[in-house]
Protein backbone atom coordinates (compact mmCIF):
# COMPACT_ATOMS: atom_id res chain seq x y z
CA UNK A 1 0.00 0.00 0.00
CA UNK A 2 2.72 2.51 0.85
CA UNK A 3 4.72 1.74 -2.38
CA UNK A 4 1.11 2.09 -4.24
CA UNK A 5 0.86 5.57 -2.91
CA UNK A 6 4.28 6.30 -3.62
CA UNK A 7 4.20 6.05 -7.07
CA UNK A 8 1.25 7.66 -7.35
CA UNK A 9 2.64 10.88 -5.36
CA UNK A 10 5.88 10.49 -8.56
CA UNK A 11 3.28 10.50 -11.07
CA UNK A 12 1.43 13.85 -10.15
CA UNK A 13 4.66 15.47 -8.93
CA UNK A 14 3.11 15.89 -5.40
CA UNK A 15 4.75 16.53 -1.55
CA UNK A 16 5.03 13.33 0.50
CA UNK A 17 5.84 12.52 3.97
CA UNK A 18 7.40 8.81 4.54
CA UNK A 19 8.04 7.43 8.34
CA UNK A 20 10.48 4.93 8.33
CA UNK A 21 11.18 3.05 12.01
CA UNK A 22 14.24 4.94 13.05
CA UNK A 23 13.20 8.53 11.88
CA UNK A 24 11.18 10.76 9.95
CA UNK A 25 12.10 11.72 6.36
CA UNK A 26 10.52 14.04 4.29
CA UNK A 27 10.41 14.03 0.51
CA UNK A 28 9.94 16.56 -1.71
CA UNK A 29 9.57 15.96 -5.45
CA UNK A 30 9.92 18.09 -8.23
CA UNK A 31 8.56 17.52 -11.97
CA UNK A 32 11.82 17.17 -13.01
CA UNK A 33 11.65 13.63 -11.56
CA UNK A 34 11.03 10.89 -13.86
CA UNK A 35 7.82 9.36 -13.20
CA UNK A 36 9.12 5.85 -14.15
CA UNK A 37 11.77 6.38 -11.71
CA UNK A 38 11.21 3.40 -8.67
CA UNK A 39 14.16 5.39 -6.43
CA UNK A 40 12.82 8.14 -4.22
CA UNK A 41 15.40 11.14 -4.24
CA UNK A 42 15.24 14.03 -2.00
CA UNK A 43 16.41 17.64 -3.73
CA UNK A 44 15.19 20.23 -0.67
CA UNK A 45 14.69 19.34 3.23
CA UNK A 46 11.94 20.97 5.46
CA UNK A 47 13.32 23.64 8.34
CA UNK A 48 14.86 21.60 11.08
CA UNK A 49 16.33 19.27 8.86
CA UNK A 50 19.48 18.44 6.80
CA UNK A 51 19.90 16.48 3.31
CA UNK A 52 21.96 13.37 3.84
CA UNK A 53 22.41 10.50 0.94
CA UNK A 54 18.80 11.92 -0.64
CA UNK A 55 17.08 11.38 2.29
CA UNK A 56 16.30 14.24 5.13
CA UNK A 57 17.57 14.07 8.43
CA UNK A 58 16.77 15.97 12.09
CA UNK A 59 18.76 18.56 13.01
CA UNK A 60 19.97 18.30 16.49
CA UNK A 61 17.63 21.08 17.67
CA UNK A 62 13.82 20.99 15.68
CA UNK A 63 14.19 24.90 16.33
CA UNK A 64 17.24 25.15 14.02
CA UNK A 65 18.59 25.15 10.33
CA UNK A 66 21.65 22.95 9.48
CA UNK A 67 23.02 21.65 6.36
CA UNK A 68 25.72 18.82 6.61
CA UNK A 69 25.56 17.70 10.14
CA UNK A 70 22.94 18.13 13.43
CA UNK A 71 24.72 21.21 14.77
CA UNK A 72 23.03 24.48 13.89
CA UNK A 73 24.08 27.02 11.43
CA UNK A 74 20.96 29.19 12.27
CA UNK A 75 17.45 30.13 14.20
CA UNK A 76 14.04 29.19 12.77
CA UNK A 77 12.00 32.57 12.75
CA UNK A 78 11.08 33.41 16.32
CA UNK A 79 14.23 31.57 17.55
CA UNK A 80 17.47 33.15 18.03
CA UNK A 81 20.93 31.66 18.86
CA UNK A 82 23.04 30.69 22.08
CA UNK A 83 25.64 28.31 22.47
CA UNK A 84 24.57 26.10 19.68
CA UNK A 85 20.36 26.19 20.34
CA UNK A 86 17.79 28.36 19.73
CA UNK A 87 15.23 29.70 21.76
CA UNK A 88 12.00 31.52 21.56
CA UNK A 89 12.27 35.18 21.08
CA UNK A 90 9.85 37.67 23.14
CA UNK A 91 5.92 37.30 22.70
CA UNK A 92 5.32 39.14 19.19
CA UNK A 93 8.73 39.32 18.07
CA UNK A 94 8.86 38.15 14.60
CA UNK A 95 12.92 37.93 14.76
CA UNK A 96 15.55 38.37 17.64
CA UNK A 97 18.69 38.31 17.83
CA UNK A 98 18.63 37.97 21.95
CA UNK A 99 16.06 37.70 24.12
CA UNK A 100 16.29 41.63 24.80
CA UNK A 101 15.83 42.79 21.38
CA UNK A 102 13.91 42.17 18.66
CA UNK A 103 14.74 42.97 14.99
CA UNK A 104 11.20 42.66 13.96
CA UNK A 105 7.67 42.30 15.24
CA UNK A 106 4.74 40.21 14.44
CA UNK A 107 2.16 42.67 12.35
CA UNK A 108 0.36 44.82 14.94
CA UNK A 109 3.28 45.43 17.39
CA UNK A 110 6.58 47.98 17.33
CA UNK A 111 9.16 48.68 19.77
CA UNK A 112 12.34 47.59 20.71
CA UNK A 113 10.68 44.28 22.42
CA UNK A 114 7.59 44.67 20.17
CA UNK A 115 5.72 45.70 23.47
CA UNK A 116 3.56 48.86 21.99
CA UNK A 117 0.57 47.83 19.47
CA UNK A 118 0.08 50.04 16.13
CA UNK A 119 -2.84 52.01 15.47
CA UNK A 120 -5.65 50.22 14.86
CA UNK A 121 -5.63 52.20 11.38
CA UNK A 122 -2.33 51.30 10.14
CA UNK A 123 -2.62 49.13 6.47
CA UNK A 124 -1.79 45.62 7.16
CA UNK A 125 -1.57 46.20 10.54
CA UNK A 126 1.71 46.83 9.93
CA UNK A 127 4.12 49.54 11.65
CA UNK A 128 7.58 50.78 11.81
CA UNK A 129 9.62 49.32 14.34
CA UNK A 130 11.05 52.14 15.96
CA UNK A 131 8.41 55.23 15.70
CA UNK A 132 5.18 53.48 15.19
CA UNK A 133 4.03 55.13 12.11
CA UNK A 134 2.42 53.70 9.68
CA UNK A 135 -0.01 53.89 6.16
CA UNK A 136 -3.63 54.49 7.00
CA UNK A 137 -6.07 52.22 5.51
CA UNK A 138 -9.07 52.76 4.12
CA UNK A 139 -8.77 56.52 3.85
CA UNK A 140 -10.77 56.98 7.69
CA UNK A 141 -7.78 57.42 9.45
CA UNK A 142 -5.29 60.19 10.44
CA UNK A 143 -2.33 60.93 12.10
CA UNK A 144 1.28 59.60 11.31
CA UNK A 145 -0.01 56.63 13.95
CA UNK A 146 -3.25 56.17 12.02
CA UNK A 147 -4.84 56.26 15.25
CA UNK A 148 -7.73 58.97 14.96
CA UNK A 149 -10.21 59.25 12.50
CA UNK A 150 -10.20 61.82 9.33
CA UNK A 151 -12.20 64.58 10.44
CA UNK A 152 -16.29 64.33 11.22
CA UNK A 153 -15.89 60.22 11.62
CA UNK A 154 -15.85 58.29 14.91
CA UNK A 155 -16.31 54.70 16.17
CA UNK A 156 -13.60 51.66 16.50
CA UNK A 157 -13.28 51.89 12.38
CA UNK A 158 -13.99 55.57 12.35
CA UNK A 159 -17.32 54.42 9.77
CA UNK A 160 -19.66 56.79 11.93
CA UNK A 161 -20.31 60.29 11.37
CA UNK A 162 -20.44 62.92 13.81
CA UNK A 163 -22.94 66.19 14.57
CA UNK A 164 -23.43 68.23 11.67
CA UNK A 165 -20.93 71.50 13.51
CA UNK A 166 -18.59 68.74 15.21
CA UNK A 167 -14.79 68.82 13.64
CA UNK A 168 -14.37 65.75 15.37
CA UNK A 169 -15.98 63.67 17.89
CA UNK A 170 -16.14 60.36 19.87
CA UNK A 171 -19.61 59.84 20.63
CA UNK A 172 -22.62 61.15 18.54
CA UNK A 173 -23.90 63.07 21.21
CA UNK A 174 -20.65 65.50 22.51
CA UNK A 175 -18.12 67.07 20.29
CA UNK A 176 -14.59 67.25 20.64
CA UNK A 177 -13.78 70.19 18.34
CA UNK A 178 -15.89 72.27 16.43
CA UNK A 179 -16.26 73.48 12.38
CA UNK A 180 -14.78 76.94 12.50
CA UNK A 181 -17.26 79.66 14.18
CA UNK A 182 -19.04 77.14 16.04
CA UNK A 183 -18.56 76.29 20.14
CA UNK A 184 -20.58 74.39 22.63
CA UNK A 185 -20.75 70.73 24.07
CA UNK A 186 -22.26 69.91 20.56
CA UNK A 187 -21.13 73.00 18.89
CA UNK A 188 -24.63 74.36 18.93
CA UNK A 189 -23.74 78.35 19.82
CA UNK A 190 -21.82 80.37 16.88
CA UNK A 191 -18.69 82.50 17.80
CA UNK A 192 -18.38 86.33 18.25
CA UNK A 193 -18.87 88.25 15.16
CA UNK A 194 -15.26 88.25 12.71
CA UNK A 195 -14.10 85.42 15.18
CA UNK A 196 -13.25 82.38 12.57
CA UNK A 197 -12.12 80.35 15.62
CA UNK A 198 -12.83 79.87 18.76
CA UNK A 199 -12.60 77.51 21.94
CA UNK A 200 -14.94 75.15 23.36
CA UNK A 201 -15.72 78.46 25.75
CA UNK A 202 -16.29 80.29 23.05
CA UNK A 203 -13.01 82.20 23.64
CA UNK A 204 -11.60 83.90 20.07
CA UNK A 205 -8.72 81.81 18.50
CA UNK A 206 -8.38 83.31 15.47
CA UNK A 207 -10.13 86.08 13.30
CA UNK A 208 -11.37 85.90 9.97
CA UNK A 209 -9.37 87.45 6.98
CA UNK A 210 -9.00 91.54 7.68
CA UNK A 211 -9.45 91.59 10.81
CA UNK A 212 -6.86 91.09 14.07
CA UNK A 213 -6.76 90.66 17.84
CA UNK A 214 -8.51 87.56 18.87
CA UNK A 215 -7.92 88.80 22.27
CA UNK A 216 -9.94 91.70 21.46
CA UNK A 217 -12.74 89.94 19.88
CA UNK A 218 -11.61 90.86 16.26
CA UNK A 219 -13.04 94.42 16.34
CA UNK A 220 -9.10 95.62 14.96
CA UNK A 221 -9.27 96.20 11.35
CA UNK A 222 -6.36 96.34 9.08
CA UNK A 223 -9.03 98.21 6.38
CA UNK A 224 -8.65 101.49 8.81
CA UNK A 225 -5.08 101.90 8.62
CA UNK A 226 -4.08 105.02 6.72
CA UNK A 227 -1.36 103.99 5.53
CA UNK A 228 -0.86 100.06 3.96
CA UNK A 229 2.83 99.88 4.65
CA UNK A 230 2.97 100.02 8.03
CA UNK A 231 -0.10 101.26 9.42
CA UNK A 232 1.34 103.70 12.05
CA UNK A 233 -2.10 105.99 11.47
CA UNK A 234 -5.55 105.65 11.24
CA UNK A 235 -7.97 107.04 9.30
CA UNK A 236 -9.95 108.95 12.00
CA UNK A 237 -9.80 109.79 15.61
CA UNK A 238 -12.14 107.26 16.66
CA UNK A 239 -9.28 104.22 16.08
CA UNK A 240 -5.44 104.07 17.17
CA UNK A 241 -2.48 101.50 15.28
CA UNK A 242 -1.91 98.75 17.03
CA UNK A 243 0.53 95.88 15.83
CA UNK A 244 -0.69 96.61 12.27
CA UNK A 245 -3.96 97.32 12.53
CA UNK A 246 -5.87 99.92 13.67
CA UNK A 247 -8.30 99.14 16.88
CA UNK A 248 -11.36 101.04 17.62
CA UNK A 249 -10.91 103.69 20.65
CA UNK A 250 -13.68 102.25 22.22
CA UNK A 251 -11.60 99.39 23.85
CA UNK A 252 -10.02 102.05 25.81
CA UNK A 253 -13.34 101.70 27.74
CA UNK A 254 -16.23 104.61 27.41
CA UNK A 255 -13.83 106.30 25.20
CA UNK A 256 -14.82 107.66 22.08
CA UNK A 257 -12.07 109.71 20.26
CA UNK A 258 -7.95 108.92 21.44
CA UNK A 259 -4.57 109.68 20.42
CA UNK A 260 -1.23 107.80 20.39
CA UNK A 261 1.35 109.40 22.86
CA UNK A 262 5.03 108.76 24.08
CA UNK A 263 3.60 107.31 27.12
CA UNK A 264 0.77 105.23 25.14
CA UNK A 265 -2.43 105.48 23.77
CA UNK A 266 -4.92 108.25 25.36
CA UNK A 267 -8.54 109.19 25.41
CA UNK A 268 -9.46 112.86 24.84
CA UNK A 269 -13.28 112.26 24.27
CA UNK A 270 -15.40 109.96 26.04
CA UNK A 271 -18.61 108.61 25.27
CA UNK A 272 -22.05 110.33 27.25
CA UNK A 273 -21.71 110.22 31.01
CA UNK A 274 -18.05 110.14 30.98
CA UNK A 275 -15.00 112.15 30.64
CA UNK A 276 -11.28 111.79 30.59
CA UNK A 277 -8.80 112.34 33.32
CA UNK A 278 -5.22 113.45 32.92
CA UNK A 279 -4.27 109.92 32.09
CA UNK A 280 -6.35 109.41 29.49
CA UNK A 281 -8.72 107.03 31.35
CA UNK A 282 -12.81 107.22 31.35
CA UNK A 283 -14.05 107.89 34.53
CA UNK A 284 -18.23 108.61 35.62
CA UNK A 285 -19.85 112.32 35.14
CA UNK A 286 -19.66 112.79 38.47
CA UNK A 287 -22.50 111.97 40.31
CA UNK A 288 -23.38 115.15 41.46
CA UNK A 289 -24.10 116.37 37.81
CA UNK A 290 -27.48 117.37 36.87
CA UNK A 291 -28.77 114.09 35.35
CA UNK A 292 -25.36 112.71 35.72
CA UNK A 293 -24.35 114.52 32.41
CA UNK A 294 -20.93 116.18 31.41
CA UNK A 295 -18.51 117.62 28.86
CA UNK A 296 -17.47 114.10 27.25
CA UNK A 297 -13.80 116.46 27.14
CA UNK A 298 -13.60 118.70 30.09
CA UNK A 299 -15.70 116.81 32.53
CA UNK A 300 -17.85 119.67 33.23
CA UNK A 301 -20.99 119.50 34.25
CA UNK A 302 -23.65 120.46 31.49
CA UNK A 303 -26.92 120.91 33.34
CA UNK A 304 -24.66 122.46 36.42
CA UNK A 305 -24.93 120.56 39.91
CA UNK A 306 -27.27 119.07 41.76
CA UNK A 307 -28.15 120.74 45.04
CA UNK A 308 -25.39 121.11 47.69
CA UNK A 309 -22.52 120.85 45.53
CA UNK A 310 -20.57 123.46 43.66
CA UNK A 311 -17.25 123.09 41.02
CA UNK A 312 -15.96 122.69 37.23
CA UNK A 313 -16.92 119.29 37.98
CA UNK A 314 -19.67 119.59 40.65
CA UNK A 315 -17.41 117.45 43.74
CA UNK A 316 -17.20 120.30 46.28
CA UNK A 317 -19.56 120.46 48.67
CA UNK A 318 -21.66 123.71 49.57
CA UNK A 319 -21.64 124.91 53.02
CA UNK A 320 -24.14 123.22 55.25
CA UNK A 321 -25.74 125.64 55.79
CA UNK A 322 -26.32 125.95 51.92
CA UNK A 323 -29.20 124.55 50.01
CA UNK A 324 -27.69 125.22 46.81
CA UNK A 325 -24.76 127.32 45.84
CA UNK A 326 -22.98 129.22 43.09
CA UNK A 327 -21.05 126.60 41.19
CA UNK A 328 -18.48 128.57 40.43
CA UNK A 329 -17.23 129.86 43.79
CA UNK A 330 -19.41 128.08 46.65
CA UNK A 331 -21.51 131.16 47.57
CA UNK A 332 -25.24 130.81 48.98
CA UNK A 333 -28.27 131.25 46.97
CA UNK A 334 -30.63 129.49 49.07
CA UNK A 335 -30.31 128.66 52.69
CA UNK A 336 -31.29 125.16 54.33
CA UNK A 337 -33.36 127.50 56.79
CA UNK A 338 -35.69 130.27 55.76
CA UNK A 339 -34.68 132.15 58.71
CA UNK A 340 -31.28 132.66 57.75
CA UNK A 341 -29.77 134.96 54.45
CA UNK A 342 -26.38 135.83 52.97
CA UNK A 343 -23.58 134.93 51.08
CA UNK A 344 -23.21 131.95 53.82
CA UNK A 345 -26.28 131.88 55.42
CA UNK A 346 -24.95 133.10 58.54
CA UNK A 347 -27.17 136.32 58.96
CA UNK A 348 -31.04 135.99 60.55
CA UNK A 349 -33.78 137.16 58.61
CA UNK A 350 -35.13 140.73 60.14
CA UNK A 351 -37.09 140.48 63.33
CA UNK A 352 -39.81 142.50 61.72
CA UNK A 353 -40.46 140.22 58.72
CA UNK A 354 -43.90 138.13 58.89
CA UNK A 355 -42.54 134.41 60.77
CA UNK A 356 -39.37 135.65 60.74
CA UNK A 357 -39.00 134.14 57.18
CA UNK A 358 -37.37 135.84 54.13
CA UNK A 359 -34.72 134.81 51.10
CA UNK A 360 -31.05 134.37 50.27
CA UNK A 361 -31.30 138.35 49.96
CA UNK A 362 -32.98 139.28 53.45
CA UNK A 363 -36.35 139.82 51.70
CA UNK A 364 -39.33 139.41 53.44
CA UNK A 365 -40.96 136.44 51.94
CA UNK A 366 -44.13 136.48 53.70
CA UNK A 367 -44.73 140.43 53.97
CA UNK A 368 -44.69 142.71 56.68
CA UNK A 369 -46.51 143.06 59.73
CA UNK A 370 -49.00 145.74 60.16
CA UNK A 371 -47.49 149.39 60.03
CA UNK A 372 -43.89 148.13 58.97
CA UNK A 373 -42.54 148.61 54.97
CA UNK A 374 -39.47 148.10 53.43
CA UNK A 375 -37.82 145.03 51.57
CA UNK A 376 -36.93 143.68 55.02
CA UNK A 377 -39.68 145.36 56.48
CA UNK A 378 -36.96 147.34 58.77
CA UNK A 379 -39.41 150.82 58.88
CA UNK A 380 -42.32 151.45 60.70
CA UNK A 381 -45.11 153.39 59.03
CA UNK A 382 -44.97 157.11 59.99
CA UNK A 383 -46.68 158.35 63.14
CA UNK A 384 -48.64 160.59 61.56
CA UNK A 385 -50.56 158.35 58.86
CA UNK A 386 -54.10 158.04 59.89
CA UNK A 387 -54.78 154.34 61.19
CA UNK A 388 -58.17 153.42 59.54
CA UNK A 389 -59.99 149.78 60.80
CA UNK A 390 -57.69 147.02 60.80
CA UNK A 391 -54.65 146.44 58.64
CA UNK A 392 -51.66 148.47 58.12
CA UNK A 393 -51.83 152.39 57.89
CA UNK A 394 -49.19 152.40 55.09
CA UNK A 395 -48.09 150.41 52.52
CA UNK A 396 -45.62 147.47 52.71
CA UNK A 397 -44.03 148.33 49.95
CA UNK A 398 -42.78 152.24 50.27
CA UNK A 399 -44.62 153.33 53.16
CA UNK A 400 -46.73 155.80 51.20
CA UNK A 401 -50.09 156.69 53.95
CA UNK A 402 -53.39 154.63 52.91
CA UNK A 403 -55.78 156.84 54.80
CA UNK A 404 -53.98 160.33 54.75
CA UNK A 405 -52.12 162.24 57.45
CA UNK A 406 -53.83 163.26 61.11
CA UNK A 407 -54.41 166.97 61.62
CA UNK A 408 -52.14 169.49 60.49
CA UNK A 409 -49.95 167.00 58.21
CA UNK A 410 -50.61 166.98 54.60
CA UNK A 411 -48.36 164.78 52.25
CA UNK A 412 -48.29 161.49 51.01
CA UNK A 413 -45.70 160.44 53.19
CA UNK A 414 -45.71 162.09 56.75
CA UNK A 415 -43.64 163.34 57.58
CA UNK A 416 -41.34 162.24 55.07
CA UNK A 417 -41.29 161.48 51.28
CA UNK A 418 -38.96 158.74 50.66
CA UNK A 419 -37.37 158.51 47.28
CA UNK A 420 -39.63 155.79 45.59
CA UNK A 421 -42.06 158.64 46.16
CA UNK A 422 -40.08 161.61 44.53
CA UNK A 423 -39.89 158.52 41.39
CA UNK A 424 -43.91 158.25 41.63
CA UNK A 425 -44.34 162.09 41.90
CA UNK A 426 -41.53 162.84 38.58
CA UNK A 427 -44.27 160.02 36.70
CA UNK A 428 -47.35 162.26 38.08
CA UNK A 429 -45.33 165.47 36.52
CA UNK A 430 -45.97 164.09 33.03
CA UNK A 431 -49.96 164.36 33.23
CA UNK A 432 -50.03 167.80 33.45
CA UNK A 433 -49.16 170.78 31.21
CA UNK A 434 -45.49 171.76 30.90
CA UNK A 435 -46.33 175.29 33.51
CA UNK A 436 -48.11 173.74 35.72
CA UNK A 437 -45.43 171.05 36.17
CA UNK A 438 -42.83 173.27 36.34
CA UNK A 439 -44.03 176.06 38.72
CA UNK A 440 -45.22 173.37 41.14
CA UNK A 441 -41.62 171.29 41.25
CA UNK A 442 -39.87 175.06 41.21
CA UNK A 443 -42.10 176.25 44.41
CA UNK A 444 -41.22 172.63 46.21
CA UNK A 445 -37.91 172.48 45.78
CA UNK A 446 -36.92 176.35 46.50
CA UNK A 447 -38.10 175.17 49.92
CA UNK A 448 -35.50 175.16 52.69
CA UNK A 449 -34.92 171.41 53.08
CA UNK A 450 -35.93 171.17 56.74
CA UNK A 451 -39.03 172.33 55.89
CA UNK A 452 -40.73 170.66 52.84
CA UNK A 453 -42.28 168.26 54.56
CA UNK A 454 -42.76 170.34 58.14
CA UNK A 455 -43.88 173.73 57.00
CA UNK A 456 -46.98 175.20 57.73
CA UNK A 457 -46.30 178.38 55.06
CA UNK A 458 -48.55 179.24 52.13
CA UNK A 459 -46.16 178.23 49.74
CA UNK A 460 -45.74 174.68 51.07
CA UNK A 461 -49.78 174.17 51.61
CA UNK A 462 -49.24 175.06 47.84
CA UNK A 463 -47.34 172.74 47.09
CA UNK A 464 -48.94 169.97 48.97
CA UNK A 465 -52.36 170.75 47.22
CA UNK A 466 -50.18 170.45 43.81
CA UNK A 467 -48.86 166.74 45.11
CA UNK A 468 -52.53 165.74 46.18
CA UNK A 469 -53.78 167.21 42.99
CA UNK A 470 -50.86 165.00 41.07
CA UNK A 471 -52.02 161.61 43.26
CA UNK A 472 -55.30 161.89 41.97
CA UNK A 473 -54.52 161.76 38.63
């Protein structure tokens, strides 16, 4: 039977393996073999064996190559060399030349022992030894690793694909990056206006084309330089060159208009409801402003102060005895108490004036009592006008007599004509003709002066009948 098989393995040129008590021998037969040959001839030997007298023999270690005798010459693959055996090279090594280093790695495995695994994307599974890079396959992958997916893919084989804003993700329900000018957990909220990147914060990364200064949320714009070389001016007052570009003043905080200095970048103009200070910095219309409004320049206050406070800029305090003051140097022009007057409100309001009450000038606010006149009511009417019923017997204002003089005074005034009177009497003059006029004033004031208002003469009763007559007008 095994000569049967034999010959029928010579005729079809096939690979044979023939136990013979003693050892094994393996056979290989090649077409060049006659197939009316009887002798079986051996031209090549499996690994771990040798060619002796056409037949194949063991080497002395299964593990090993040899060609005319057992010893070795070399290592199977996986084997390596030592004192005429071979042993098994680290788990994954392909090939070693000791059992601390391997000179190549089964696929899927790189390092000096082949203890680090490639990325699971590499072609073939295959990696260089050293660095680990690799080929991607399948055009999913990315990296020099092959370890991530290409960009809106995720899973084990990066086949799934992510939320519509993601730039990458692992799951399909967070993001790990976003498309530019998108941020969020799932990239759902769009970044600042002229921001093309930003993080997942939504914190500016970069700006779009034209614009600068992530930092500044892209407001700086390279289109408002003056100048294209190297933008050292801007073309109004309402930007200033920074780093190529020119940035709007209103980063400057509340400033409107600025300027570039030696010592920096200033603001001259601020925006309503501030102003600048000597450094250049916006600072609050002071409270104390009337609305809370100011020069956006100087500071001043437009609508002047609000009461009890006085200034350029409305932060002095009036006195406190001051209601309100004069903004420009602090004096009174109304007083906390209506019983007080003056430039400080120091002085009490005239005795004589009705509750003691008058204004910032000593005025009686409230009138006089009865028989007193005057702007502070400070004279009493004159003893000789006629007191008629109740009320006062003169008037408030000039003292003039209501109800006449007693018996044997006759003038408006007695005994006295103040000089608001003279003013009414000069008014009276114009009624009458130009003689009559004149001969009256001539006969009054050719009067000694002690007696124009005390003489009982016919010239004076003359001329008192002439100032009666003129009253009645």
């Amino acid at each position: 039977m095994m000569i049967g098989a034999i010959e029928f393995g010579v005729m079809f040129g096939l690979l044979f393996s023939v136990f013979h008590l003693g050892g094994r021998y393996t056979v290989l037969w090649r077409h060049s073999l006659s197939t009316s040959s009887t002798a079986l001839k051996c031209d090549t030997c499996e690994p771990g064996y040798f060619k002796s007298l056409e037949v194949c023999k063991m080497c002395k270690d299964s593990r090993c190559t040899c060609a005319l005798t057992t010893s070795c010459d070399d290592c199977l693959e996986g084997y390596y060399r030592n004192d005429d055996r071979c042993f098994r090279c680290q788990s994954n090594c392909k090939t070693c030349a000791s059992a601390s280093s391997c000179s190549s790695c089964e696929a899927g495995y790189h390092g000096s022992m082949c203890q680090h695994t490639c990325g699971r994307g590499c072609l073939n599974s295959k990696c260089e030894i050293n660095t680990g890079t690799c080929l991607c396959r399948n055009g999913l992958f990315s990296g020099v690793y092959c370890n991530t997916c290409v960009l809106g893919k995720f899973g084990n084989d990066c086949d799934y694909e992510c939320l519509d804003p993601c730039n990458s993700c692992s799951k399909a329900t967070n993001c790990d990056s976003c498309k530019p000018g998108f941020f969020g957990q799932k990239c759902e909220y769009n970044c600042s206006e002229n921001c093309y990147k930003c993080s997942q914060s939504g914190k500016c990364l970069s700006c779009i084309t034209g614009h600068t200064h992530p930092s500044q949320a892209c407001v700086c714009k390279q289109s408002k330089c003056a100048t294209s070389e190297n933008c050292d001016k801007c073309v109004s007052d309402e930007y200033f060159p920074d780093n190529g570009s020119c940035c709007p003043c209103s980063l400057l905080h509340n400033c409107k208009s600025c300027e570039v200095s030696s010592n920096g970048t200033k603001c001259v103009a601020c925006k309503e409801g501030y102003y600048p200070n000597e450094y250049g910095d916006c600072f609050n219309c002071s409270v104390t402003c009337v609305e809370g409004q100011c020069d956006s320049v100087s500071g001043k206050c437009k609508e002047g102060c609000t009461d009890g406070y006085f200034g350029k800029l409305c932060k002095q305090r009036c006195q406190d005895s001051c209601r309100i003051c004069n903004r420009y140097n602090g004096d009174c022009l109304e007083c906390v108490s209506n019983l007080h007057y003056g430039s400080n409100c120091t002085e009490y309001c005239s005795e004589t004036c009705v509750e003691k009450v008058c204004d910032i000038l000593g005025e009686c606010t409230k009138g006089c009592p009865e028989n007193y006149f005057g702007k502070m009511c400070e004279n009493e009417c004159d003893k000789h006008c006629i007191q008629s019923g109740p009320g006062s017997r003169c008037s408030s204002e000039v003292g003039e007599c209501l109800h006449g003089c007693t018996a044997g005074y006759k003038a408006a005034v007695c005994p006295k004509v103040p000089q608001d009177i003279e003013s009414n009497i000069e008014n009276s003059y114009e009624t009458l003709d130009a003689r009559t006029k004149a001969d009256a004033k001539d006969d009054y004031e050719q009067l000694p002066a002690g007696q124009q208002l005390t003489s009982n003469s016919a010239e004076y009763e003359n001329v008192e009948n002439d100032l009666v007559h003129y009253q009645n007008i």
